[in-house]
N, C-alpha and C. Protein backbone atom coordinates (compact mmCIF):
# COMPACT_ATOMS: atom_id res chain seq x y z
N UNK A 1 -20.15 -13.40 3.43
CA UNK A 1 -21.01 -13.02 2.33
C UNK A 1 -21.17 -14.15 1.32
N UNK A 2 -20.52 -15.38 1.67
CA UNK A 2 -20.87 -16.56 0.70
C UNK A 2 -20.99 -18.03 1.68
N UNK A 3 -21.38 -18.72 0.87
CA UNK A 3 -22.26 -19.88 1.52
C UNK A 3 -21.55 -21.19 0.95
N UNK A 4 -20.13 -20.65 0.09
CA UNK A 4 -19.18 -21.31 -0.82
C UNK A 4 -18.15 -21.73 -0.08
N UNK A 5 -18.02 -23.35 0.75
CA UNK A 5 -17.53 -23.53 1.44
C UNK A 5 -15.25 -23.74 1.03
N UNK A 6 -15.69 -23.75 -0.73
CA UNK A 6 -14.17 -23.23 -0.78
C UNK A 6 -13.70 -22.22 -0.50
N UNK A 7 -14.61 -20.97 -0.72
CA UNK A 7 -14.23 -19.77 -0.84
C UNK A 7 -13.81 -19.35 0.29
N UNK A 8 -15.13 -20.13 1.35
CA UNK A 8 -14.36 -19.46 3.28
C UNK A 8 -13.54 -20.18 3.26
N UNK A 9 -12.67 -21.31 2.66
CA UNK A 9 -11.65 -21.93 3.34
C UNK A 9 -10.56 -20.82 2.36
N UNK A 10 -10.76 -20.15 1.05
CA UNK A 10 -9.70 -19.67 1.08
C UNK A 10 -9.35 -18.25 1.77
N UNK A 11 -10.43 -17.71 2.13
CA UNK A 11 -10.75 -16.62 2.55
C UNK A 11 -9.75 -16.28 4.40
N UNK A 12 -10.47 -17.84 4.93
CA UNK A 12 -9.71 -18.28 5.95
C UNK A 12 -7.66 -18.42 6.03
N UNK A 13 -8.19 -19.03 4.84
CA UNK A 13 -6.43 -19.09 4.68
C UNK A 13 -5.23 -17.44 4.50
N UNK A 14 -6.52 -16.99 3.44
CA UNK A 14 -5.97 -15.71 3.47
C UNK A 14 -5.66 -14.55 4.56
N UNK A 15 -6.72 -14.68 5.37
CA UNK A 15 -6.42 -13.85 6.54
C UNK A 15 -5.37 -14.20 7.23
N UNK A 16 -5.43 -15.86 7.75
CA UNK A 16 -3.94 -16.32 8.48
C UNK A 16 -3.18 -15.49 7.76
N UNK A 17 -2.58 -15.96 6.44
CA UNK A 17 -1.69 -15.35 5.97
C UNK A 17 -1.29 -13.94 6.27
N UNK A 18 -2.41 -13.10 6.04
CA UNK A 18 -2.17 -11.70 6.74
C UNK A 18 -1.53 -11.66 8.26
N UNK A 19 -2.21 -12.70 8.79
CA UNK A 19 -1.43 -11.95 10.46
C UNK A 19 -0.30 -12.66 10.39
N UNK A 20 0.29 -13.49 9.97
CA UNK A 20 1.51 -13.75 9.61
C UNK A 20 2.77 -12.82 9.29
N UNK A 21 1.82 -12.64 8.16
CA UNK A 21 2.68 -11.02 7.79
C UNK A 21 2.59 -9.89 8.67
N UNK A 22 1.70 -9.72 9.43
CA UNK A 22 1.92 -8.20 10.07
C UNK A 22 2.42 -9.08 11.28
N UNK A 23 2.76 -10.23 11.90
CA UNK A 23 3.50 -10.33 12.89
C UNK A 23 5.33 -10.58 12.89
N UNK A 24 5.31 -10.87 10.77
CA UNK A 24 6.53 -11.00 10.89
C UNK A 24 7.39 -9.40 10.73
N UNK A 25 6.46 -8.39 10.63
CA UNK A 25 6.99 -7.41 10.22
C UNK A 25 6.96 -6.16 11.43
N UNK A 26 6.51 -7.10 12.85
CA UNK A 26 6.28 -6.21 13.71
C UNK A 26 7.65 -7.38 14.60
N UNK A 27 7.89 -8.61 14.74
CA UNK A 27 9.17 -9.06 15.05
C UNK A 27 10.29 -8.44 14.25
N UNK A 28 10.35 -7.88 13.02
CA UNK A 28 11.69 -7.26 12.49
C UNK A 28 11.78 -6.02 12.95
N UNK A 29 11.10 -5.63 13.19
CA UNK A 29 11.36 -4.03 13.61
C UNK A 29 11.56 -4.19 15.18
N UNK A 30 11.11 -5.16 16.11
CA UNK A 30 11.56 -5.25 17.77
C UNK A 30 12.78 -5.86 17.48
N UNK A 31 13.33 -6.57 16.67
CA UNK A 31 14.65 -7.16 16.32
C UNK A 31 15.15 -6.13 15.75
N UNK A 32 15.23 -4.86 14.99
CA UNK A 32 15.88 -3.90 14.54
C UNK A 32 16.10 -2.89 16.04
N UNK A 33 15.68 -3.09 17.19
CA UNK A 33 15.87 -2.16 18.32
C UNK A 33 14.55 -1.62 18.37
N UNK A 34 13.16 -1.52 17.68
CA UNK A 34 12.08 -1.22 17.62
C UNK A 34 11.46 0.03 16.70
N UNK A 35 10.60 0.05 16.53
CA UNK A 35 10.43 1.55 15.51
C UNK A 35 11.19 3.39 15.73
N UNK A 36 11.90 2.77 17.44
CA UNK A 36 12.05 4.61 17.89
C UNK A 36 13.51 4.57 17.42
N UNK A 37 14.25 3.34 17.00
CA UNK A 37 15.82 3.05 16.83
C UNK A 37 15.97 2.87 15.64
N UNK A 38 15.30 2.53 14.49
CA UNK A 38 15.39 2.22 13.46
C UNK A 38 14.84 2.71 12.45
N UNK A 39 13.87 3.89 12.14
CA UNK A 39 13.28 4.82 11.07
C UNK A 39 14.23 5.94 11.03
N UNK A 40 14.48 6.21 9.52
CA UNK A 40 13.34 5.81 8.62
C UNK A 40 14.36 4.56 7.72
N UNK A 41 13.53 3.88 7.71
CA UNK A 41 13.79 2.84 6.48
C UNK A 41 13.45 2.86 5.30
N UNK A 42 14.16 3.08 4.12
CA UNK A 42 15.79 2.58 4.53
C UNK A 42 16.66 3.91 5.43
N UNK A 43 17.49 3.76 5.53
CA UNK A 43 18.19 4.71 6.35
C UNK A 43 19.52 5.23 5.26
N UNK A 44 19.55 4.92 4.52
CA UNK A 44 20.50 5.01 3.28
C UNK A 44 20.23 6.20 2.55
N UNK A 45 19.00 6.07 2.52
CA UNK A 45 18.22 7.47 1.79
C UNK A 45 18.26 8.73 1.99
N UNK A 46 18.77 9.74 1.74
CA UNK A 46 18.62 11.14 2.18
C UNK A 46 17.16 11.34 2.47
N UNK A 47 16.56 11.46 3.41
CA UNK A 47 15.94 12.40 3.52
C UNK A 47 15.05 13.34 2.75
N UNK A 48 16.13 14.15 2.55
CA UNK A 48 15.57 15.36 2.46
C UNK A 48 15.68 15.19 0.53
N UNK A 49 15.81 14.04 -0.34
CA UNK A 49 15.40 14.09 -1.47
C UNK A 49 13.96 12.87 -1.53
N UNK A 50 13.38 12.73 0.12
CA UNK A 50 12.08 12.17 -0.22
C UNK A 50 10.95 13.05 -0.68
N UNK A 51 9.78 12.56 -1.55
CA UNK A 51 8.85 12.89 -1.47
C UNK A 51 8.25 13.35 -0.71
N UNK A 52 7.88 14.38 0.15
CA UNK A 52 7.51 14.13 1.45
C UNK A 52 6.06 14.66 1.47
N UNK A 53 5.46 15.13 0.48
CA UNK A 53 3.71 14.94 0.13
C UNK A 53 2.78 13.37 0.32
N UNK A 54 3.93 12.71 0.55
CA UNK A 54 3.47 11.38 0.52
C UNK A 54 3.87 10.49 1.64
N UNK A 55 4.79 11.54 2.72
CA UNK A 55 5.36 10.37 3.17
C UNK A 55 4.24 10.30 4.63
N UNK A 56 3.84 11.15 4.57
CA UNK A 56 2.38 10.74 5.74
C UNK A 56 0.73 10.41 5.37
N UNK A 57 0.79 10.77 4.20
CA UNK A 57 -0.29 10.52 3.85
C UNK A 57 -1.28 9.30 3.25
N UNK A 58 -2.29 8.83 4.03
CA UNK A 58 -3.14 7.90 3.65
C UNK A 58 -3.34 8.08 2.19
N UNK A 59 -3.39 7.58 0.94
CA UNK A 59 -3.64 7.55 0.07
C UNK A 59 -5.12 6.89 -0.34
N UNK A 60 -6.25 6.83 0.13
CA UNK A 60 -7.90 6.47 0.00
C UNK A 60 -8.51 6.19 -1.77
N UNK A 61 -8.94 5.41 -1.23
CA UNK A 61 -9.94 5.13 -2.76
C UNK A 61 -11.66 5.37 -1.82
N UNK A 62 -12.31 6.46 -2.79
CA UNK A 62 -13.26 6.46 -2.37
C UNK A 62 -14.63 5.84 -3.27
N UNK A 63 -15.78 5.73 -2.98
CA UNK A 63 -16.45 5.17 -3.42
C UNK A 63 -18.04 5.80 -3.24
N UNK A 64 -18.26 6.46 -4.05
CA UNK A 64 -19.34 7.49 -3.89
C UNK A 64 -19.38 8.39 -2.91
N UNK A 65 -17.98 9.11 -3.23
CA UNK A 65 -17.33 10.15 -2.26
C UNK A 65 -17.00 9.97 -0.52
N UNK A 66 -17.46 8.61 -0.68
CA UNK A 66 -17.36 8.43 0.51
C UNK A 66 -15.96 8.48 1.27
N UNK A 67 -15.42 8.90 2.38
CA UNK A 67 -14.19 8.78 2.47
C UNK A 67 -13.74 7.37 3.62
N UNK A 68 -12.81 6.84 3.45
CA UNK A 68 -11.59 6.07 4.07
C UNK A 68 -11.94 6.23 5.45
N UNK A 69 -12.32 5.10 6.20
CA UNK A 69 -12.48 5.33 7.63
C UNK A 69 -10.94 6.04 8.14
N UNK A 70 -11.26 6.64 9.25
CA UNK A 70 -10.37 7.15 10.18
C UNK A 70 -9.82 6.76 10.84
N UNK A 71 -8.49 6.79 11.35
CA UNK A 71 -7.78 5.44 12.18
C UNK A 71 -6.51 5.96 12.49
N UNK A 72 -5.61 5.43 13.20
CA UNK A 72 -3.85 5.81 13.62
C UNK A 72 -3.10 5.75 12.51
N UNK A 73 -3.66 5.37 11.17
CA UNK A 73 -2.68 5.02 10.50
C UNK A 73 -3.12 6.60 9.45
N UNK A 74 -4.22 6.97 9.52
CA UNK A 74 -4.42 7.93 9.04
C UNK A 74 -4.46 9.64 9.55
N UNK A 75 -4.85 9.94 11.18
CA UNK A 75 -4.41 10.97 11.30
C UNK A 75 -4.00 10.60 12.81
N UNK A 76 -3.98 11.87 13.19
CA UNK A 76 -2.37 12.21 14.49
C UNK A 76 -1.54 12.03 14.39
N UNK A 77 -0.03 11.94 14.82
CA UNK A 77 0.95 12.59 15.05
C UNK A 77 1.57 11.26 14.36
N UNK A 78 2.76 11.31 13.51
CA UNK A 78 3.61 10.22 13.03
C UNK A 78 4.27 9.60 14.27
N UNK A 79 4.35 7.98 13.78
CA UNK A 79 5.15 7.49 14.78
C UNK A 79 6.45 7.99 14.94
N UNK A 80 7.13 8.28 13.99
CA UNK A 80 8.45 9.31 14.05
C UNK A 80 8.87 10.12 14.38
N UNK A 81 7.20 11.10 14.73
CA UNK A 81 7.01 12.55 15.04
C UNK A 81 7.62 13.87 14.58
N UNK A 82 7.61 13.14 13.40
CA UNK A 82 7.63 14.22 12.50
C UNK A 82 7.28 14.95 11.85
N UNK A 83 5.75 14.26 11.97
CA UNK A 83 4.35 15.04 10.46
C UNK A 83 2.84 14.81 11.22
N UNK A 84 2.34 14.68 10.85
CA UNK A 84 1.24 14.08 11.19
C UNK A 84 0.16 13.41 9.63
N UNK A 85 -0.18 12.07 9.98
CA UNK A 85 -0.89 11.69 8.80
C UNK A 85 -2.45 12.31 8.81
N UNK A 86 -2.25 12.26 7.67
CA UNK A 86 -3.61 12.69 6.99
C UNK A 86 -4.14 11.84 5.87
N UNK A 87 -5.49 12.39 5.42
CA UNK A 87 -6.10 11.30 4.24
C UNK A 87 -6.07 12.09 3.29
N UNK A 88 -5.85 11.95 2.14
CA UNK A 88 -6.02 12.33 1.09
C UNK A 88 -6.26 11.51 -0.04
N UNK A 89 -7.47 12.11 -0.83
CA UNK A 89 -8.03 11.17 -2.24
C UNK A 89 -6.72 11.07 -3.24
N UNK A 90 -6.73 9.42 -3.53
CA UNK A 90 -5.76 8.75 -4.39
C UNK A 90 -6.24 9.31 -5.67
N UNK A 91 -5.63 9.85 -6.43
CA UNK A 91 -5.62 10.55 -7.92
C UNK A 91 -4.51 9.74 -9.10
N UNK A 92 -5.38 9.45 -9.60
CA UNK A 92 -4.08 9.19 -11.12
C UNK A 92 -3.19 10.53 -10.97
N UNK A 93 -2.08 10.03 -11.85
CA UNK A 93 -0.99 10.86 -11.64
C UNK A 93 -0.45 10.51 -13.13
N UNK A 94 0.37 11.69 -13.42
CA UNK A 94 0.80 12.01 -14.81
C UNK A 94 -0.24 12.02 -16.09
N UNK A 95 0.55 11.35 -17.01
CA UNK A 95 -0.22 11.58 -18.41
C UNK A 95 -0.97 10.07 -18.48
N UNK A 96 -2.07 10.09 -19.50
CA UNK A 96 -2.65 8.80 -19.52
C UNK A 96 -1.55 7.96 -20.63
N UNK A 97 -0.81 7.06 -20.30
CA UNK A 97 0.22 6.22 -21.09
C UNK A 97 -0.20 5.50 -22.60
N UNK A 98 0.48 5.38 -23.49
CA UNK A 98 0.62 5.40 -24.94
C UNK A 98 1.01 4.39 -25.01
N UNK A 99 0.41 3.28 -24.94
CA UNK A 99 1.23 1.51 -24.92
C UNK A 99 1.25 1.21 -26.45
N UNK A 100 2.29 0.81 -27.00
CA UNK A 100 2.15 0.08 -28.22
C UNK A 100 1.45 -1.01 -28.04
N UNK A 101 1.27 -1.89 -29.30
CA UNK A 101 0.75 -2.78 -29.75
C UNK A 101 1.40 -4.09 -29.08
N UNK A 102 0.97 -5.07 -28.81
CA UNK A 102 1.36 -6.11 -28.02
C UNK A 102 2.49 -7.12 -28.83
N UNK A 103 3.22 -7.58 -28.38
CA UNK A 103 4.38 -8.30 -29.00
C UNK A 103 4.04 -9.24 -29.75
N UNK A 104 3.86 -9.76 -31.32
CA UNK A 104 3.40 -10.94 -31.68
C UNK A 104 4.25 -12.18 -30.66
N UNK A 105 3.03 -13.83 -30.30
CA UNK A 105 3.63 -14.51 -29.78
C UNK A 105 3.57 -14.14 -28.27
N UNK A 106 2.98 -13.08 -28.07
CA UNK A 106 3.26 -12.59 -26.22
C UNK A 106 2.12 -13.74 -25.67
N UNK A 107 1.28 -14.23 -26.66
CA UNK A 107 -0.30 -14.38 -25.70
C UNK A 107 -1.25 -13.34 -25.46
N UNK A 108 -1.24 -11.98 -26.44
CA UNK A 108 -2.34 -11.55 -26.44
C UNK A 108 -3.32 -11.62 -27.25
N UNK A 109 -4.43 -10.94 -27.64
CA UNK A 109 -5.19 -11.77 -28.59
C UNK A 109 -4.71 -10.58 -30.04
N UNK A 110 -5.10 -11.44 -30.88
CA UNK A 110 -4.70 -10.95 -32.40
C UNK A 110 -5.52 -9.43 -32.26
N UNK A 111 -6.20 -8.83 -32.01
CA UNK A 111 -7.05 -7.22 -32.48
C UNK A 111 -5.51 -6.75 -31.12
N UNK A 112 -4.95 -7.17 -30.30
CA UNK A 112 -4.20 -6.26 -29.55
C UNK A 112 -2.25 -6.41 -30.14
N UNK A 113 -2.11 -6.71 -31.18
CA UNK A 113 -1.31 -7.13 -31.82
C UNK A 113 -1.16 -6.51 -32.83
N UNK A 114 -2.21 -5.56 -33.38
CA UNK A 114 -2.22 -4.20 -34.28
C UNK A 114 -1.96 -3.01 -34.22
């Protein structure tokens, strides 16, 4: 979508970077004995004091209601087989937050310092 020959080089760079990461994180888990030997991670965790409204669910940002393509990561059966994922619209959560005034000296500008 640009003709900005820095931008595809960083754009380029960035993607490497991505499969980098999803290959170093698919070698730790065949080095952990593989995903059927080693979930859930952490393993330290009870269980049963997870969230578990969340623990299958796609979390989507939509964009003129449109919804989140469909995919393995979003529905049928957990790799764990324990739930099955689903999509559900990402919602703010709790109260809208009450920030004080910015720290004199932080680097914000003087009207956020009142």
């Amino acid at each position: 979508m640009t003709d900005d020959p820095g931008m595809k080089d960083m754009l380029s760079f960035l993607v490497a970077r991505d499969t980098m990461h999803q290959q170093q994180w698919l070698a730790v888990i065949e080095e952990l004995g593989g995903y059927e030997g080693v979930l859930p991670i952490p393993n330290d965790f009870p269980q049963s004091q997870e969230n578990r409204g969340y623990s299958y669910a796609y979390l989507g940002f939509t964009v003129n209601g449109i919804q989140p393509p469909e995919g393995r990561w979003s529905q049928g059966p957990s790799l764990d087989g324990k739930d099955q994922f689903s999509i559900r619209p990402h919602a703010p959560q709790g109260e809208k937050p009450s920030l004080g005034p910015a720290r004199p000296g932080s680097g914000a500008q003087v009207q956020q310092e009142k």
